[in-house]
C-alpha atoms as a PDB file:
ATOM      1  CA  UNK A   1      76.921  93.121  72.681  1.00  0.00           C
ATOM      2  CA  UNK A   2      75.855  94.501  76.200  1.00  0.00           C
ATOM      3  CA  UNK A   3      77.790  95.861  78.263  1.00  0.00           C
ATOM      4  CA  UNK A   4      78.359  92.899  80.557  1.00  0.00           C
ATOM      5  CA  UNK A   5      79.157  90.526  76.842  1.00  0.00           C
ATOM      6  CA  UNK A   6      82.442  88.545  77.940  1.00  0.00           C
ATOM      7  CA  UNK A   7      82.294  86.820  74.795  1.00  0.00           C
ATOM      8  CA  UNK A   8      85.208  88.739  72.951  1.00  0.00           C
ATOM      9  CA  UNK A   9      87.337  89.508  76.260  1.00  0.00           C
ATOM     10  CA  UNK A  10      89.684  87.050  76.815  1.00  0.00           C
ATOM     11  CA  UNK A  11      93.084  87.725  77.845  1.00  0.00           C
ATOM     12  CA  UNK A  12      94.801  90.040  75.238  1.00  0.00           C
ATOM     13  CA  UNK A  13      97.618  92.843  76.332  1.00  0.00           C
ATOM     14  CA  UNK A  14      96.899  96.214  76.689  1.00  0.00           C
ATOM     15  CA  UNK A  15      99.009  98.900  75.240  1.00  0.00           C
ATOM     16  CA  UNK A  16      97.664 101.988  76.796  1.00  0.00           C
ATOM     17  CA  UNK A  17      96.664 102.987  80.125  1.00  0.00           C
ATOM     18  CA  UNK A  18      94.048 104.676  79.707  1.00  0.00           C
ATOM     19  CA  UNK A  19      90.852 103.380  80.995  1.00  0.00           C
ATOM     20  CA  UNK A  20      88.253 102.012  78.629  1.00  0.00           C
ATOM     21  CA  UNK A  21      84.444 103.609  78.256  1.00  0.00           C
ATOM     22  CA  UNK A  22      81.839 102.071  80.846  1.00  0.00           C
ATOM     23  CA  UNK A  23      79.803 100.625  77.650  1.00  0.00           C
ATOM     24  CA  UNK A  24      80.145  99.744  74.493  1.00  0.00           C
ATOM     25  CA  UNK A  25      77.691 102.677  72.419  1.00  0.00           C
ATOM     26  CA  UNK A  26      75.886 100.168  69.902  1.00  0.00           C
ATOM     27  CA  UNK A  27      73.241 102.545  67.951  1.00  0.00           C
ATOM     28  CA  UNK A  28      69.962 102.393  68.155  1.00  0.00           C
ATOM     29  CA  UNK A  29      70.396 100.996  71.532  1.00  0.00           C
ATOM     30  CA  UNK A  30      72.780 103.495  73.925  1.00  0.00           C
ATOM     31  CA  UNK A  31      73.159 107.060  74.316  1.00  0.00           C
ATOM     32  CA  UNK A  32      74.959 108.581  72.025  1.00  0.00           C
ATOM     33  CA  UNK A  33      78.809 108.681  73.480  1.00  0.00           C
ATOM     34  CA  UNK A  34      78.879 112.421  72.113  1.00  0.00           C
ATOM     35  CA  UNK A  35      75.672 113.675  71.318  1.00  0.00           C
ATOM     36  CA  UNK A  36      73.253 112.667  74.715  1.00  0.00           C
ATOM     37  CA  UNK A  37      74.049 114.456  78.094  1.00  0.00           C
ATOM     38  CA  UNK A  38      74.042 110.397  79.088  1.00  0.00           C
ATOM     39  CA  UNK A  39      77.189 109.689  76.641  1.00  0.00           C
ATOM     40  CA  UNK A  40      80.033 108.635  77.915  1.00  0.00           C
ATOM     41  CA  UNK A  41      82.015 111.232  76.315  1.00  0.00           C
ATOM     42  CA  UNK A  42      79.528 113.709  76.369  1.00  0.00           C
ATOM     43  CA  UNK A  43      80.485 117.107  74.318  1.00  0.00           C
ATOM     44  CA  UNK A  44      78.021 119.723  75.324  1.00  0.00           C
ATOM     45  CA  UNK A  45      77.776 122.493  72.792  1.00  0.00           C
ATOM     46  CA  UNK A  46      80.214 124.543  71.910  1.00  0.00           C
ATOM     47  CA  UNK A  47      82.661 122.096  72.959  1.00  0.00           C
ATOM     48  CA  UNK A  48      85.846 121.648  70.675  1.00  0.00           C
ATOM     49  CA  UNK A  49      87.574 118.441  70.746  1.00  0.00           C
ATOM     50  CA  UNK A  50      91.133 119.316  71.010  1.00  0.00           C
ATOM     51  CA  UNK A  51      93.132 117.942  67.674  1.00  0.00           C
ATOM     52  CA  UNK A  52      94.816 115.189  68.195  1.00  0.00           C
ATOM     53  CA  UNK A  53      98.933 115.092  68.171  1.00  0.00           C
ATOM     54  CA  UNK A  54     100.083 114.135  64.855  1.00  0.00           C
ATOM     55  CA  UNK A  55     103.196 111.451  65.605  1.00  0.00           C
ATOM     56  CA  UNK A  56     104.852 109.724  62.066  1.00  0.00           C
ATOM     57  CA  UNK A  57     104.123 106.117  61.685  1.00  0.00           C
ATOM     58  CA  UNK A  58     108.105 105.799  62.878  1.00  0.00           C
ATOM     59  CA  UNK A  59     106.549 107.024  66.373  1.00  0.00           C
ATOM     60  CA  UNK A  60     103.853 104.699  66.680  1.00  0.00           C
ATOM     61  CA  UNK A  61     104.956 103.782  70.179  1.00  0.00           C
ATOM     62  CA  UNK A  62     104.360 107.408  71.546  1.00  0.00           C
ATOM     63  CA  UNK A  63     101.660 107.857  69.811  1.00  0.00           C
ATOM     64  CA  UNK A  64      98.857 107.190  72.399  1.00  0.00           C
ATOM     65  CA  UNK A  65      95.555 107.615  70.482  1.00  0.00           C
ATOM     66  CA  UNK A  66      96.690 104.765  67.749  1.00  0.00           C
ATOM     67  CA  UNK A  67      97.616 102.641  71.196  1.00  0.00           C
ATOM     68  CA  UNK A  68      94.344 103.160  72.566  1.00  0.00           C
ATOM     69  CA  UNK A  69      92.227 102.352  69.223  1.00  0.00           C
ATOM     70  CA  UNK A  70      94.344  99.081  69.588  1.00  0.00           C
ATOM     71  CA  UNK A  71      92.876  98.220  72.575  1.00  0.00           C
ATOM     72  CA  UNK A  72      89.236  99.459  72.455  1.00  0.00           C
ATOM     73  CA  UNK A  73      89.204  97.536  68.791  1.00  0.00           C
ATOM     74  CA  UNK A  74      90.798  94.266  70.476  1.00  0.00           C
ATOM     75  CA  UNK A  75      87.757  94.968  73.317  1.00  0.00           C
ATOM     76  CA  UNK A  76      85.123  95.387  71.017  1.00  0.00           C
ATOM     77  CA  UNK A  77      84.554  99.054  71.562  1.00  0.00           C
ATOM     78  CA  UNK A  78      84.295  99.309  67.821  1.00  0.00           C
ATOM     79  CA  UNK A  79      82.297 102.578  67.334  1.00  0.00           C
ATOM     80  CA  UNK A  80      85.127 104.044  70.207  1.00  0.00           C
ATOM     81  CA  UNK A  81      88.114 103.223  68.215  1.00  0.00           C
ATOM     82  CA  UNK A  82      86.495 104.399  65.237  1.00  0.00           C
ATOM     83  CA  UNK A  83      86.636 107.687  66.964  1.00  0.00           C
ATOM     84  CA  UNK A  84      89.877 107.863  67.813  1.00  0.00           C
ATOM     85  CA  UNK A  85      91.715 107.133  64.885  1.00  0.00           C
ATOM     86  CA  UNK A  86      89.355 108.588  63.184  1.00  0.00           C
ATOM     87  CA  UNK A  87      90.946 111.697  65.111  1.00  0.00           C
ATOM     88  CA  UNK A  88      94.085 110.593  64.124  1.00  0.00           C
ATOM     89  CA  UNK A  89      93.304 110.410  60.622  1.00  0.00           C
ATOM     90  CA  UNK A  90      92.066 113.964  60.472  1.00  0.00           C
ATOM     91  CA  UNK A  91      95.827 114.939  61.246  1.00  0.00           C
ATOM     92  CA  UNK A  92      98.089 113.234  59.235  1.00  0.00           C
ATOM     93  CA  UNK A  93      98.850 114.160  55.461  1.00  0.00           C
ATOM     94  CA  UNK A  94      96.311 113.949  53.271  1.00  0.00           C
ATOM     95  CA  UNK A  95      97.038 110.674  50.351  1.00  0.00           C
ATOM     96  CA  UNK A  96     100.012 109.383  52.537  1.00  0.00           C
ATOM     97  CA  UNK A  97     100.408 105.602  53.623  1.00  0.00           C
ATOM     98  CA  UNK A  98      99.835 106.625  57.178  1.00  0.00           C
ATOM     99  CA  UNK A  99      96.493 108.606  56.470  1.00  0.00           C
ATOM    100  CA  UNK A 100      95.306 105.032  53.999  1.00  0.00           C
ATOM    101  CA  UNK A 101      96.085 102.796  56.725  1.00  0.00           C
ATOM    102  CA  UNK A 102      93.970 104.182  59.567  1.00  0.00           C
ATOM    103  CA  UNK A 103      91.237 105.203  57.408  1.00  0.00           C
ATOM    104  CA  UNK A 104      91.996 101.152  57.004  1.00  0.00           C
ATOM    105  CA  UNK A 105      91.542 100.610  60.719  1.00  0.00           C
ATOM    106  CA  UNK A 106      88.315 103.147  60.895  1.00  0.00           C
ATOM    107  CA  UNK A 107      86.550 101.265  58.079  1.00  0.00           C
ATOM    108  CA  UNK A 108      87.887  97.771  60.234  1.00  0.00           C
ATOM    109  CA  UNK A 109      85.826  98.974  62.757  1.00  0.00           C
ATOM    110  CA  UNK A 110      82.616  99.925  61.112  1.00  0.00           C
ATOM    111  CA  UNK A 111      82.682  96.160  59.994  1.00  0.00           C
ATOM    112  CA  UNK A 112      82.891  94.801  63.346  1.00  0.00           C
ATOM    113  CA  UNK A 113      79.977  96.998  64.442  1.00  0.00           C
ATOM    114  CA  UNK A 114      77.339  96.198  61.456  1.00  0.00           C
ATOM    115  CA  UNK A 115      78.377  92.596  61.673  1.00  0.00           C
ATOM    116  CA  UNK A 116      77.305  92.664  65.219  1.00  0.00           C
ATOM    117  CA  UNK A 117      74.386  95.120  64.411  1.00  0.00           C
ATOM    118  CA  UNK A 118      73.458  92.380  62.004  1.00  0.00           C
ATOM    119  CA  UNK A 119      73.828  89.320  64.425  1.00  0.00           C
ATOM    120  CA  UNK A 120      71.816  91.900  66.705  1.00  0.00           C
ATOM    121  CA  UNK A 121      68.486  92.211  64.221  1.00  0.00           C
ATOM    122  CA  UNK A 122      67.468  88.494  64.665  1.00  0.00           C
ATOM    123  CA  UNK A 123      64.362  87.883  62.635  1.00  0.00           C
ATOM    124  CA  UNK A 124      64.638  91.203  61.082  1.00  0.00           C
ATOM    125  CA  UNK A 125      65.908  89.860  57.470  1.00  0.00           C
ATOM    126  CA  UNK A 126      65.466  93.374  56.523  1.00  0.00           C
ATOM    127  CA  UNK A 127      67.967  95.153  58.730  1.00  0.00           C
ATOM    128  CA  UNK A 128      69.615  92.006  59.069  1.00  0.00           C
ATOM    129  CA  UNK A 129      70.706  92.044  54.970  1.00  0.00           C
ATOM    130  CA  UNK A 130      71.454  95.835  55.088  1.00  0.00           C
ATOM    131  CA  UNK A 131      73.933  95.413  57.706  1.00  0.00           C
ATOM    132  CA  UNK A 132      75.432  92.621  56.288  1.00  0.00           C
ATOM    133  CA  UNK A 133      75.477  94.321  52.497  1.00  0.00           C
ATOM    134  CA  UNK A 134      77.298  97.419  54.438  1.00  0.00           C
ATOM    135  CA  UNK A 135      79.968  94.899  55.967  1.00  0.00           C
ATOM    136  CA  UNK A 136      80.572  94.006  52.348  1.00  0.00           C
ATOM    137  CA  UNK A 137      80.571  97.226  51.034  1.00  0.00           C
ATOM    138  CA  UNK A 138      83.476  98.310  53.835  1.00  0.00           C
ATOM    139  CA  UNK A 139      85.354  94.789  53.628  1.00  0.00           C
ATOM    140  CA  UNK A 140      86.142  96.153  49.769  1.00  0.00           C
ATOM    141  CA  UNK A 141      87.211  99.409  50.657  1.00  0.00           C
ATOM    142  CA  UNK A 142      89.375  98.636  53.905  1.00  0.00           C
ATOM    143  CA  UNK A 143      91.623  96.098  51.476  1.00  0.00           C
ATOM    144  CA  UNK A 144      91.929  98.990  49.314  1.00  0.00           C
ATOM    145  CA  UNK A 145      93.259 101.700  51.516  1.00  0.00           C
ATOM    146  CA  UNK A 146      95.463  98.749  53.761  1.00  0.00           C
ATOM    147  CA  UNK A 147      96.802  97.659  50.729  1.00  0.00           C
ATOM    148  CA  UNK A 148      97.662 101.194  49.343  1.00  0.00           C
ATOM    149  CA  UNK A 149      99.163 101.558  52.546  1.00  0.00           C
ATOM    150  CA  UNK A 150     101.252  98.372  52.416  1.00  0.00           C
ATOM    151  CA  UNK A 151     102.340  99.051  48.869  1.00  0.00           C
ATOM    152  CA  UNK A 152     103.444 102.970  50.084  1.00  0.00           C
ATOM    153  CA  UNK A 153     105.208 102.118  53.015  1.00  0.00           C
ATOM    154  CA  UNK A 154     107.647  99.391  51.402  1.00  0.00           C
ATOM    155  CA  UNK A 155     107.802  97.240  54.182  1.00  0.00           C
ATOM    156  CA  UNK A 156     105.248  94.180  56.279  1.00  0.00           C
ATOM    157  CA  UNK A 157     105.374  95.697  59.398  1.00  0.00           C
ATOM    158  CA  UNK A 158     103.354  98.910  59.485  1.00  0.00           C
ATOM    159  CA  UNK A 159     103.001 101.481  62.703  1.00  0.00           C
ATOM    160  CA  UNK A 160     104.043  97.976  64.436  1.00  0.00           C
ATOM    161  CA  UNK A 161     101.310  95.779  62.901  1.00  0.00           C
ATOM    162  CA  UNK A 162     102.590  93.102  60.852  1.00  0.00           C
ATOM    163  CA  UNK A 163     100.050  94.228  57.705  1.00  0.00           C
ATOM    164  CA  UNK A 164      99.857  91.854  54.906  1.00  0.00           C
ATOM    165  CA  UNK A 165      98.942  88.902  56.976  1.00  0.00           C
ATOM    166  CA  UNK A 166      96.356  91.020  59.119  1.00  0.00           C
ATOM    167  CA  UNK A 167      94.952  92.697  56.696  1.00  0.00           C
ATOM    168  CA  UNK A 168      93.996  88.798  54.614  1.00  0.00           C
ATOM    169  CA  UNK A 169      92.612  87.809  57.979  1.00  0.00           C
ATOM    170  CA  UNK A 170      90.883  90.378  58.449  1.00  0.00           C
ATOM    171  CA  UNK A 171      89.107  90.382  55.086  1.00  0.00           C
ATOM    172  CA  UNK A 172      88.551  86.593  55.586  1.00  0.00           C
ATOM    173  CA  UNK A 173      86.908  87.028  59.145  1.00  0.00           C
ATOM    174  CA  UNK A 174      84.396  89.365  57.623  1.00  0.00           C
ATOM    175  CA  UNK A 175      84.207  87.180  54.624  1.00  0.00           C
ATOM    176  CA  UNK A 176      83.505  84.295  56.591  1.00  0.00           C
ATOM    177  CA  UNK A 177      81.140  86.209  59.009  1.00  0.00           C
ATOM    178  CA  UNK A 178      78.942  87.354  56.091  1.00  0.00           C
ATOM    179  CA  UNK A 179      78.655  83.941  54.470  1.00  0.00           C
ATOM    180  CA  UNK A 180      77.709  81.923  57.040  1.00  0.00           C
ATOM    181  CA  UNK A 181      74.431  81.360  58.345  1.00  0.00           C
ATOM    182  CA  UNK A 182      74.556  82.942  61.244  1.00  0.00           C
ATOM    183  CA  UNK A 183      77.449  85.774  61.287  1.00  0.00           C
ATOM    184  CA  UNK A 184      78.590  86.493  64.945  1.00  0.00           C
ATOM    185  CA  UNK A 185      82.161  87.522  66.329  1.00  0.00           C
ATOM    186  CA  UNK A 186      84.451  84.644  67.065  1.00  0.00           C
ATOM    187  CA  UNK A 187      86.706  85.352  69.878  1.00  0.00           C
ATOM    188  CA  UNK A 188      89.187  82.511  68.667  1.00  0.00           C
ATOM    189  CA  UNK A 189      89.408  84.213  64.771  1.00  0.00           C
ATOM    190  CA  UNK A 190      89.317  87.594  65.796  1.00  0.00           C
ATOM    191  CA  UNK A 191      91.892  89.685  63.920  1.00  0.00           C
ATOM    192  CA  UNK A 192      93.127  91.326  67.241  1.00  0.00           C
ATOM    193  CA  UNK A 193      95.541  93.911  66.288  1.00  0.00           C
ATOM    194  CA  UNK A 194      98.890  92.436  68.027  1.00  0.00           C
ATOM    195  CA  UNK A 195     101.881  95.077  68.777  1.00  0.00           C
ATOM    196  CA  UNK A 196     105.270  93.917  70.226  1.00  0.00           C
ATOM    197  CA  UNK A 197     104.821  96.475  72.638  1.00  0.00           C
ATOM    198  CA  UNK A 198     102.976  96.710  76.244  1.00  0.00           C
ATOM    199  CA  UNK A 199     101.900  99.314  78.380  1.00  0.00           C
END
């Protein structure tokens, strides 16, 4: 997906106000967001991230870095919202439901990006099954940890996501993505993440 790819950006709330990347980093393809002087979010070295604020899944509302991997995952910044939940992750208690259900979220968007990495090889069958195999591979793991999170937390509606029902559609989006004959995102099956919140 380029940078000008309208395909997945229809009309869809946003829930935090901070603005979005000017491109999508796809490897292989961009600079690094991190690593090249040309990223985006360019951390020259030495740098130290600050740690993100740990908020309990009660506090999802304030908790701007979950709000924001919302809307870069429902934008198809999928390696970006990796990143920031991933930063979320690294805060919260180690085995809890919380710390399951974004590493949930993370491995959610590792699928998106090797499913479009895939659709992105063309005539590479090569690259093209390895991606694919790897969207498999995650699709397996992210039920695991969403449904250990699910099963902890006692309840459907999870850090304001309504969690059993995303989570099958989820799994069934990649499912369906990997089986067909040409996998590719479908903006009218996405499984946007939907919050009954706005910013």
């Amino acid at each position: 997906m380029t940078s000008h790819d309208t395909r997945l950006l229809i009309a869809h709330p946003r829930y935090s106000e901070r603005p979005f990347p000017p491109y999508r980093f796809t490897p292989g393809r961009d600079p690094h967001p991190a690593a090249d002087p040309r990223g985006h979010s360019y951390e020259p070295p030495g740098h130290v991230r600050p740690a993100a604020a740990f908020r309990p899944p009660e506090a999802w509302r304030e908790c701007d870095e979950y709000l924001y991997g919302c809307d870069l995952h429902n934008h198809a910044f999928w390696w970006e919202a990796h990143e920031v939940w991933e930063d979320l992750w690294r805060v919260v208690p180690a085995e809890s439901a919380q710390r399951h259900f974004l590493q949930g979220l993370i491995q959610v968007s590792a699928c998106h990006l090797k499913l479009y990495l895939a659709e992105a090889a063309g005539s590479d069958s090569q690259a093209r099954a390895g991606h694919l195999a790897g969207v498999e591979r995650l699709r397996a793991s992210l039920m695991m940890h969403l449904s250990i999170a699910l099963n902890e937390a006692g309840m459907d509606r999870y850090m304001g996501l309504s969690l059993a029902p995303w989570t099958r559609s989820a799994a069934e989006y990649f499912a369906r993505a990997v089986s067909s004959g040409e996998p590719a995102h479908s903006p009218m099956e996405f499984p946007f993440i939907e919050l009954p919140v706005k910013s």
